[in-house]
N, C-alpha and C. Protein backbone atom coordinates (compact mmCIF):
# COMPACT_ATOMS: atom_id res chain seq x y z
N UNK A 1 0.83 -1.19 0.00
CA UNK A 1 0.00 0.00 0.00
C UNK A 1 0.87 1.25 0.00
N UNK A 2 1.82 1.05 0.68
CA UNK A 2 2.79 2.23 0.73
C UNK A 2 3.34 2.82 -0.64
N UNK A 3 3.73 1.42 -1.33
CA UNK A 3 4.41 1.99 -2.51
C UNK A 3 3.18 2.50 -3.09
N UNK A 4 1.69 2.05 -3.82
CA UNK A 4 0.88 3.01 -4.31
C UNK A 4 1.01 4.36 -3.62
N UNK A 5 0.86 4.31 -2.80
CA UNK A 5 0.55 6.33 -1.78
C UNK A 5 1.71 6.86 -2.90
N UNK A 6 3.17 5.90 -2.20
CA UNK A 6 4.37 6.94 -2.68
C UNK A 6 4.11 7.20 -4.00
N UNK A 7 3.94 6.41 -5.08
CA UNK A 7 3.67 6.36 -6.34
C UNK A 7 2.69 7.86 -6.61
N UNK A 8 1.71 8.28 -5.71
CA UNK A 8 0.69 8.95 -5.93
C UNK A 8 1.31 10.25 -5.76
N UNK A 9 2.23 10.28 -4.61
CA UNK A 9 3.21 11.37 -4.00
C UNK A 9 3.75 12.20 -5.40
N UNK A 10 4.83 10.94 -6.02
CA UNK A 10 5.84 11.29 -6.88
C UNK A 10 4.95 12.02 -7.79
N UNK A 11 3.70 11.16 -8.03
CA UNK A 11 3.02 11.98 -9.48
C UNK A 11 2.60 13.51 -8.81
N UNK A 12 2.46 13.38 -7.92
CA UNK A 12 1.85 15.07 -7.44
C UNK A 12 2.80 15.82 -7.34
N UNK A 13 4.06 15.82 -7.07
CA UNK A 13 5.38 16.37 -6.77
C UNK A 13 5.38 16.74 -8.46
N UNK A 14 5.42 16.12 -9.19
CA UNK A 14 5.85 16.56 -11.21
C UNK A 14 4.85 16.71 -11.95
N UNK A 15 3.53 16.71 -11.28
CA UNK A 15 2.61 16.83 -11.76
C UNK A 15 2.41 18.41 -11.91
N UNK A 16 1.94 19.03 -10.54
CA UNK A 16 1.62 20.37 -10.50
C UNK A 16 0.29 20.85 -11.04
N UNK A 17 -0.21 21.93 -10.24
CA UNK A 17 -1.63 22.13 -10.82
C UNK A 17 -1.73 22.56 -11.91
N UNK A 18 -3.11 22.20 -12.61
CA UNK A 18 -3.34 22.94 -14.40
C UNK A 18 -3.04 24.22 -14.12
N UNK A 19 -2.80 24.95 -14.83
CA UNK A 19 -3.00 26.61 -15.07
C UNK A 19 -4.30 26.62 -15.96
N UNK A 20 -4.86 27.99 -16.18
CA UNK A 20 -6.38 27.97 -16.55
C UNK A 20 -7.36 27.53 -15.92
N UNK A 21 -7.29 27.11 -15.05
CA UNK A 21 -8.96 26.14 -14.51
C UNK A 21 -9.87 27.42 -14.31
N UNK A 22 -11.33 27.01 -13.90
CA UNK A 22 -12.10 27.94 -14.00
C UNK A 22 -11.82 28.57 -12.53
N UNK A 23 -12.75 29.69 -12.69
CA UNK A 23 -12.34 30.49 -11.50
C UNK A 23 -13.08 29.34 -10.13
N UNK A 24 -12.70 29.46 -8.97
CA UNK A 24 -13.38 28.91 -8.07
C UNK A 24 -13.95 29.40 -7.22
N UNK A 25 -14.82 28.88 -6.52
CA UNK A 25 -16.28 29.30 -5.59
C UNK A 25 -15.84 30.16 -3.93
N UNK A 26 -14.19 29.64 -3.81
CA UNK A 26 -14.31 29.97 -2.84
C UNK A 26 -12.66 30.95 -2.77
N UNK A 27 -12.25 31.25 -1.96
CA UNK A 27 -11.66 32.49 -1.96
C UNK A 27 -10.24 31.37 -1.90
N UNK A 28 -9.21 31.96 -2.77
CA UNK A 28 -7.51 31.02 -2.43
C UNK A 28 -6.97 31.32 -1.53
N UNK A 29 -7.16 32.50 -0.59
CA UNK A 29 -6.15 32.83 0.24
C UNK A 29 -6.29 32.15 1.85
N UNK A 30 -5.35 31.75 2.44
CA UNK A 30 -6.14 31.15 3.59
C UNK A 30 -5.38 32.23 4.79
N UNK A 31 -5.95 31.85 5.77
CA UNK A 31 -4.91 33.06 6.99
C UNK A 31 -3.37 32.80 6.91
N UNK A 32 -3.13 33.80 6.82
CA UNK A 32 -1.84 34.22 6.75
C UNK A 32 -1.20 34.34 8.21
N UNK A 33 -1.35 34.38 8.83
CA UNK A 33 -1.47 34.44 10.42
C UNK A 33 -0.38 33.33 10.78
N UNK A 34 -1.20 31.94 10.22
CA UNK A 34 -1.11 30.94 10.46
C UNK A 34 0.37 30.55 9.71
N UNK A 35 1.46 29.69 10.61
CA UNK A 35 2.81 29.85 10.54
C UNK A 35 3.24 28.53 11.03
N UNK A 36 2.09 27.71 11.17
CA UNK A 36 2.60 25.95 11.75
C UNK A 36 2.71 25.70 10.12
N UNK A 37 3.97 24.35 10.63
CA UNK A 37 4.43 23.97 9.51
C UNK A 37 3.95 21.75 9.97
N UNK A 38 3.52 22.35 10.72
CA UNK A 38 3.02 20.60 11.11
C UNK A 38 1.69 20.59 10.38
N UNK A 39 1.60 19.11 9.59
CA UNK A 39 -0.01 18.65 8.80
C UNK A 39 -0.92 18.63 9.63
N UNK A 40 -0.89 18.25 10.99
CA UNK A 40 -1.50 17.80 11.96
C UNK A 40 -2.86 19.40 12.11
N UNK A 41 -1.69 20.48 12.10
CA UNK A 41 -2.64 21.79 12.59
C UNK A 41 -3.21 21.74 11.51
N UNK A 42 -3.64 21.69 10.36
CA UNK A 42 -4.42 21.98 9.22
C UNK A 42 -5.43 21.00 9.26
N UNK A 43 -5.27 19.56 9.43
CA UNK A 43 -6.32 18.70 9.70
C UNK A 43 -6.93 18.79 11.03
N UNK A 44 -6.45 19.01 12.00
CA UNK A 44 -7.33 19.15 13.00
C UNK A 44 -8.21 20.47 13.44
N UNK A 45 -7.33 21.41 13.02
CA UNK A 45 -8.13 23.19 12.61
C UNK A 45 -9.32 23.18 11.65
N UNK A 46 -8.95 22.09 10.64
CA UNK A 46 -10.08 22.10 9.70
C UNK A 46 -9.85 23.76 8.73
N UNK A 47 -8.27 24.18 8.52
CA UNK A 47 -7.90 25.07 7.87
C UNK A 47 -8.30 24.70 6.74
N UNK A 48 -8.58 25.94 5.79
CA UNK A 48 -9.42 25.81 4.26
C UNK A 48 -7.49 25.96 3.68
N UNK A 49 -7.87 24.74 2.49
CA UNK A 49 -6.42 24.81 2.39
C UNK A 49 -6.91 25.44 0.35
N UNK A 50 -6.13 26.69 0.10
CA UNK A 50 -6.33 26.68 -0.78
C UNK A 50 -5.39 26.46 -2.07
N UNK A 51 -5.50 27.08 -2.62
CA UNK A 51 -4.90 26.84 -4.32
C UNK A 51 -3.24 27.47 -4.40
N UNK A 52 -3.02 28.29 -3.20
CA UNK A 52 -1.66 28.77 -3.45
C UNK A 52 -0.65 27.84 -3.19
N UNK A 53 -0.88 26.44 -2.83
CA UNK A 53 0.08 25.58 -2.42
C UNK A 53 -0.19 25.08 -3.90
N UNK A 54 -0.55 25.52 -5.23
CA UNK A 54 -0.38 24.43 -6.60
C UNK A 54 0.84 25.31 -6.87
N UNK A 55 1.76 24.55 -8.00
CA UNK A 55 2.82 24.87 -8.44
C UNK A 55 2.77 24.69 -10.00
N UNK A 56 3.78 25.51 -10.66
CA UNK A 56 3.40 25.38 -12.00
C UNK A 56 5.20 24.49 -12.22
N UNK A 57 4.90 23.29 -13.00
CA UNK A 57 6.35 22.64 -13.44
C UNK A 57 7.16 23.12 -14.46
N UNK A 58 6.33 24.00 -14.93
CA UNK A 58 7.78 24.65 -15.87
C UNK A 58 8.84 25.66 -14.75
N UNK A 59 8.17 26.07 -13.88
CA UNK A 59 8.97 26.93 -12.98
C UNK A 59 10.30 26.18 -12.77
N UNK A 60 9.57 24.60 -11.81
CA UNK A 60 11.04 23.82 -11.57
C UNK A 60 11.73 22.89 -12.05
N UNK A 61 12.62 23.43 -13.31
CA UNK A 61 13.19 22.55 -14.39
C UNK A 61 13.93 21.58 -13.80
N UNK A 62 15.11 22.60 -12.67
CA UNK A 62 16.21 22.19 -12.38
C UNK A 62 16.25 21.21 -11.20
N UNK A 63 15.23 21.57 -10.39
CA UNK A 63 15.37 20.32 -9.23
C UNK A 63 13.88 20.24 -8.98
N UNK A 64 13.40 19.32 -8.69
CA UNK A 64 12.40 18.47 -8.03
C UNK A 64 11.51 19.91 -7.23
N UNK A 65 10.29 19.64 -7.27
CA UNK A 65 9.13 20.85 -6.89
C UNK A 65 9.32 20.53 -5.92
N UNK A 66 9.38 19.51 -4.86
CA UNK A 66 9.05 19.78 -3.48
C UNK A 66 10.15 19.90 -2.78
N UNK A 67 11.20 20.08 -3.53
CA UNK A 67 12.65 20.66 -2.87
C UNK A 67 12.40 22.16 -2.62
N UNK A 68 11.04 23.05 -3.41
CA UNK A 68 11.57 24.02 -3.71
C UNK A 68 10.22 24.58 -2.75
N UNK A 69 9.56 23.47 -2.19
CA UNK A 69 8.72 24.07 -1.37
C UNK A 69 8.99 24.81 -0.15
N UNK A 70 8.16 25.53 0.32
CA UNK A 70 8.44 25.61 2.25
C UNK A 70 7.61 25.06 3.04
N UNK A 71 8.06 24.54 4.49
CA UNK A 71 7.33 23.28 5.55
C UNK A 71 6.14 23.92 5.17
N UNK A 72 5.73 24.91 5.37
CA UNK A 72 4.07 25.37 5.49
C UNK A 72 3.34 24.45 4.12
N UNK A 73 3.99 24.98 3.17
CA UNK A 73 3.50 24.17 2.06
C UNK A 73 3.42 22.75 2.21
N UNK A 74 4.24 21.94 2.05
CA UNK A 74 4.58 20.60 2.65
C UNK A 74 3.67 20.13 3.64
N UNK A 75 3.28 20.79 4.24
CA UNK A 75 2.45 20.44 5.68
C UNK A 75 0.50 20.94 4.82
N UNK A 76 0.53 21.73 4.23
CA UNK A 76 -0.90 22.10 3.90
C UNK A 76 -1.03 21.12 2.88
N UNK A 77 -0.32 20.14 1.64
CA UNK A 77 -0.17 19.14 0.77
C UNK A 77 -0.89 18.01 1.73
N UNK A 78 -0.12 17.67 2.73
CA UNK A 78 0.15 16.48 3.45
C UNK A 78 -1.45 16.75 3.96
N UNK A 79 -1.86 17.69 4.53
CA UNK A 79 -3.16 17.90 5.22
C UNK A 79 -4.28 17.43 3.80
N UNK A 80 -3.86 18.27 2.50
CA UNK A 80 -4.88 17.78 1.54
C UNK A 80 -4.87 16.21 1.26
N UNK A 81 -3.73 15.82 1.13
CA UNK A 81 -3.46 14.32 0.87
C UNK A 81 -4.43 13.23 2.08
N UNK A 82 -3.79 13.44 3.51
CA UNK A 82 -4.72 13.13 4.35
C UNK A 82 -6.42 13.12 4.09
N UNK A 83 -6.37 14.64 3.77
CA UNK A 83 -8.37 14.52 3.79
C UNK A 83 -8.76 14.18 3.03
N UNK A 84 -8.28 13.77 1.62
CA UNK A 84 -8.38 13.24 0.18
C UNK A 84 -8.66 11.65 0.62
N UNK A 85 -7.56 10.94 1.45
CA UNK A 85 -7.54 9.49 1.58
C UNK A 85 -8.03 9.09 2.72
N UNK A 86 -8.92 9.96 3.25
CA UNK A 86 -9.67 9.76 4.62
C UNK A 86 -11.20 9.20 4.45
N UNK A 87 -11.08 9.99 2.99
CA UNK A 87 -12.82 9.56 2.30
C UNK A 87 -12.47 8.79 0.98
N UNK A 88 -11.42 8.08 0.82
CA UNK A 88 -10.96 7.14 -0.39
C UNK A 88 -11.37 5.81 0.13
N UNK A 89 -12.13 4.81 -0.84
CA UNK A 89 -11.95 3.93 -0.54
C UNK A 89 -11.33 2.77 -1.59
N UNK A 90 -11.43 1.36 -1.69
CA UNK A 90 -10.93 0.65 -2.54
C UNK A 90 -12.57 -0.44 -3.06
N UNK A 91 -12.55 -0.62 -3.79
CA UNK A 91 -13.98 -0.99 -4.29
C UNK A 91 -13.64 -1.22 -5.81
N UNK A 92 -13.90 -2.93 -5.89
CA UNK A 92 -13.41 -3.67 -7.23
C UNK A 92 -12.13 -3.33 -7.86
N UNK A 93 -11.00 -3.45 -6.68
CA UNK A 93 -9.48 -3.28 -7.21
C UNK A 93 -9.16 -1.68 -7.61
N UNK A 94 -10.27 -0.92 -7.48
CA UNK A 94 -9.84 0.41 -7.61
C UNK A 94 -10.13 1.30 -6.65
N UNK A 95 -9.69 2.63 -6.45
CA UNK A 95 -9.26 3.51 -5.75
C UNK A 95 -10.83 4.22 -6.09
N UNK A 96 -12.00 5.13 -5.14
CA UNK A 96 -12.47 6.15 -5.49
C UNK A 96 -12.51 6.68 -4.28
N UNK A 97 -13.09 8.12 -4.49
CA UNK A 97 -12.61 8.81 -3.79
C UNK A 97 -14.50 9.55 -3.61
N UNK A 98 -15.24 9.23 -2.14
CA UNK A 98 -16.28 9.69 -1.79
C UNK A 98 -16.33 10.87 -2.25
N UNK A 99 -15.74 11.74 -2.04
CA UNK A 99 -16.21 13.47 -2.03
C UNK A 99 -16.10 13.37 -3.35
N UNK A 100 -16.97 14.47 -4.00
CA UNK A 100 -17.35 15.24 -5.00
C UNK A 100 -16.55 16.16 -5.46
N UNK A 101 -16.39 17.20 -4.45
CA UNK A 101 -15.32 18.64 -4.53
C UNK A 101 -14.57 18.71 -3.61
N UNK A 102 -13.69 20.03 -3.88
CA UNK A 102 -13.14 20.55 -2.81
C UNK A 102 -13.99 20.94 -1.45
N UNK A 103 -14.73 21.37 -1.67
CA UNK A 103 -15.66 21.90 -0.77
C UNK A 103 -15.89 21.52 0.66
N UNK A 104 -16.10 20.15 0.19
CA UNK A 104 -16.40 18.93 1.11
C UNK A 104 -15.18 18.81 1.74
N UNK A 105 -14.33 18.72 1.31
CA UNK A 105 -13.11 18.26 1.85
C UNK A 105 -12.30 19.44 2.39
N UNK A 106 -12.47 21.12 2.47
CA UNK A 106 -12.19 22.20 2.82
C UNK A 106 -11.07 22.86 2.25
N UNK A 107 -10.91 22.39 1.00
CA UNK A 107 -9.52 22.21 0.23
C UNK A 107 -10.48 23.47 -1.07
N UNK A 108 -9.68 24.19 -2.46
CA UNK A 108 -10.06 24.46 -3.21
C UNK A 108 -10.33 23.31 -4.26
N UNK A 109 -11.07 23.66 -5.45
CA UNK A 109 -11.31 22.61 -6.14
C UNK A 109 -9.99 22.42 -7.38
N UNK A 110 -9.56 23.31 -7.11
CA UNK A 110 -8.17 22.68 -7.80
C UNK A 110 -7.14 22.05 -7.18
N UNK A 111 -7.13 21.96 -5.80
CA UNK A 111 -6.29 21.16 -5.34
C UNK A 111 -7.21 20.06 -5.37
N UNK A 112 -8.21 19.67 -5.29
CA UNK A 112 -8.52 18.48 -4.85
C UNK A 112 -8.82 18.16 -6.81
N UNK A 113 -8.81 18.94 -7.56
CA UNK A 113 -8.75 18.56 -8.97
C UNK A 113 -7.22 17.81 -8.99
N UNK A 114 -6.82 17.95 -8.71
CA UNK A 114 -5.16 17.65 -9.08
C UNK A 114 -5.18 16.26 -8.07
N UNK A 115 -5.45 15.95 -6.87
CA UNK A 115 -5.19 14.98 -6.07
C UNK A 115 -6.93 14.04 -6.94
N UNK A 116 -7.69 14.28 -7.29
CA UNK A 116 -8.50 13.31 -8.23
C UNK A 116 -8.04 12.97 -9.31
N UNK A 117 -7.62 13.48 -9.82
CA UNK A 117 -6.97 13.17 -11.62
C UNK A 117 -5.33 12.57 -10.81
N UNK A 118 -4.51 12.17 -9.84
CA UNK A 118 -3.62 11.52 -9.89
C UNK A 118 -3.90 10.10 -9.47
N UNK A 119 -5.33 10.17 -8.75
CA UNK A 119 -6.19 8.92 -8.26
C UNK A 119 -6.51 8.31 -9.46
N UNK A 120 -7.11 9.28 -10.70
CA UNK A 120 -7.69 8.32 -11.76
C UNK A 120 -6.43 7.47 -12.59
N UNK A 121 -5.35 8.34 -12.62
CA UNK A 121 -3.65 7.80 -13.23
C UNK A 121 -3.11 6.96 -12.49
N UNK A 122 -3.38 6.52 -10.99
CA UNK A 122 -2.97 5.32 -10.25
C UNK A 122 -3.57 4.20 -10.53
N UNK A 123 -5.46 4.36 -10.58
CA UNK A 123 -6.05 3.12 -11.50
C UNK A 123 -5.95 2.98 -12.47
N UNK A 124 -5.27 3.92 -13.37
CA UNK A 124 -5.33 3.31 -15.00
C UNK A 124 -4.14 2.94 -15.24
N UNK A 125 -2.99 2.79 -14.09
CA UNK A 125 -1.60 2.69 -14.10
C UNK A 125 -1.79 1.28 -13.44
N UNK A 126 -2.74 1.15 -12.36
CA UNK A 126 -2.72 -0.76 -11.61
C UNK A 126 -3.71 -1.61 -12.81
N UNK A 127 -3.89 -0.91 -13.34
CA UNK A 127 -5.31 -1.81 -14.39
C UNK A 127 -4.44 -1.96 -15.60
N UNK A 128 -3.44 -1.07 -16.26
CA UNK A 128 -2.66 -1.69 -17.53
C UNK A 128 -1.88 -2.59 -16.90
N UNK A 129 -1.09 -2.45 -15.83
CA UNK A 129 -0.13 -3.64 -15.01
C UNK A 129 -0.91 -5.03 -15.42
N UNK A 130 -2.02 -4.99 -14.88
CA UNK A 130 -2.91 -6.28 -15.16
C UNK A 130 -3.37 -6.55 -16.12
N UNK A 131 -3.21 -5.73 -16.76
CA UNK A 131 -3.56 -6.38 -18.70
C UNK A 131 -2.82 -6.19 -19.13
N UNK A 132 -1.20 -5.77 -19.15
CA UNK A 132 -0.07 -6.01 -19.87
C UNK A 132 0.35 -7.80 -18.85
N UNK A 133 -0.25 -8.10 -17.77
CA UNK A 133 0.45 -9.35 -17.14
C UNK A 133 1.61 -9.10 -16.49
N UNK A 134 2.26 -7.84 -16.24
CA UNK A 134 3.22 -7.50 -15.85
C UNK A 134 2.66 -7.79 -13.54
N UNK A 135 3.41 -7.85 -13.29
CA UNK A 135 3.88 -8.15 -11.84
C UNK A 135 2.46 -6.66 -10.89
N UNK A 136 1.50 -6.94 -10.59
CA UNK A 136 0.74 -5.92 -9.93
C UNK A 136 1.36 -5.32 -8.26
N UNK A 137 1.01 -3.96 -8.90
CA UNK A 137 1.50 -3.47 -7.43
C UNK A 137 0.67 -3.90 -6.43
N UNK A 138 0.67 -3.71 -5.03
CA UNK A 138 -0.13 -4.30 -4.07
C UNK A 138 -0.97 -3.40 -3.98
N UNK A 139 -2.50 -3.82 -3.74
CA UNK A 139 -3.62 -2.58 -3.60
C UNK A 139 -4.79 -3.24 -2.61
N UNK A 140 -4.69 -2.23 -1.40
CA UNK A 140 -5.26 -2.34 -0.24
C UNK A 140 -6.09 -1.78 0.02
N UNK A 141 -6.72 -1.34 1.23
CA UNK A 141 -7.50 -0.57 1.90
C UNK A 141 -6.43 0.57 2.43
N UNK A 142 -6.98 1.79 2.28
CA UNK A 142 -6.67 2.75 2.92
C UNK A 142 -6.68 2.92 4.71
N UNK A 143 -5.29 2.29 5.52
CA UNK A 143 -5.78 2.01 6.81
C UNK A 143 -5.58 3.45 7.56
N UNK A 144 -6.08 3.30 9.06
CA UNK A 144 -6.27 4.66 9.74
C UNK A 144 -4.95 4.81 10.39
N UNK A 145 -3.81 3.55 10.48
CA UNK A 145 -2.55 3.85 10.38
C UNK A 145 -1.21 4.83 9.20
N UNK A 146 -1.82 4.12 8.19
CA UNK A 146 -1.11 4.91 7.17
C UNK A 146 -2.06 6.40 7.05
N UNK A 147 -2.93 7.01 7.31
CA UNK A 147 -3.53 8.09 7.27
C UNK A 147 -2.54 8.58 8.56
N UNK A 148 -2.68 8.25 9.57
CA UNK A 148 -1.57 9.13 10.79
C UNK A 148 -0.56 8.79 10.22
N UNK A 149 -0.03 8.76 9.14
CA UNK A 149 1.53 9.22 9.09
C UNK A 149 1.65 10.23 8.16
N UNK A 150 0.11 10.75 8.00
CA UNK A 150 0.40 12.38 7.79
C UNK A 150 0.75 13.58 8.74
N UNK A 151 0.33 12.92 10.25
CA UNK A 151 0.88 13.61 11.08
C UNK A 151 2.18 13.90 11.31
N UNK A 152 2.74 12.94 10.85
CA UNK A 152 4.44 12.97 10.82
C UNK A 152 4.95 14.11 9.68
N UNK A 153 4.53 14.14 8.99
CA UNK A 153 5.04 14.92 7.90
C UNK A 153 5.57 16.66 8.13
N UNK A 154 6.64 16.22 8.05
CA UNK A 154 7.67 17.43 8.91
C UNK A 154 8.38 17.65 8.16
N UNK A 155 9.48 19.39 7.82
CA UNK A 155 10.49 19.19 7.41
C UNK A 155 11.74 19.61 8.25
């Protein structure tokens, strides 16, 4: 199970959010105030995590996007990732994901656009494995152990 998550990680790290999406419903900016760099305060605050933690990949040619992040960032990711796989379940070998929008999940809808569309590229990535016959990654249940090790997520 781990290696899927990480797998999901890497794609979000080089992925980066679309540019263009439509405007969204709810405001990007979240308090500024706020200066914890632990995941833990954003999931348990129930902080609205918005769109300024997307990154555009042409920016980071030269090294890896989440080198180029800061903990705050890192920690508001880890909080979306968490609330994303809190309402994921596994149902006929694939991954879906209960919520609808961002909304639900207190996230903007482009972050949680970007963490859905890397969910749909993990099942269409374990489902060619199994029809090319190639060796399947392992695919589990989302446990309430591997969800607390978003609490860990520190830099």
């Amino acid at each position: 199970m781990r290696n899927i998550i990480s797998i999901l990680g890497v794609i979000l790290v080089f992925w980066g959010c679309s540019n263009g999406s439509s405007a969204e419903k709810h405001n990007d900016v979240t308090d500024t105030s706020i200066t914890a760099t632990d995941a833990k305060y954003y999931i348990d605050n129930e902080v609205y995590i918005g769109s300024e933690i997307c990154y555009d990949t042409k920016d980071a040619v030269i090294q890896p996007v989440a080198d180029s992040m800061s903990a705050q960032t890192k920690a508001k990711w880890a909080a979306a990732i968490f609330r994303y796989f809190s309402v994921t379940e596994l149902n006929g070998g694939e991954y879906k994901c209960k919520a609808r929008t961002g909304g639900e999940l207190r996230m903007s809808e482009k972050v949680f656009k970007m963490l859905d569309d890397n969910l749909r590229e993990l099942n269409k990535w374990t489902k060619e494995m199994k029809e090319n016959n190639m060796p399947e990654p392992e695919v589990t249940p989302i446990s309430k152990e591997y969800l607390e090790t978003m609490y860990e997520f520190k830099e």
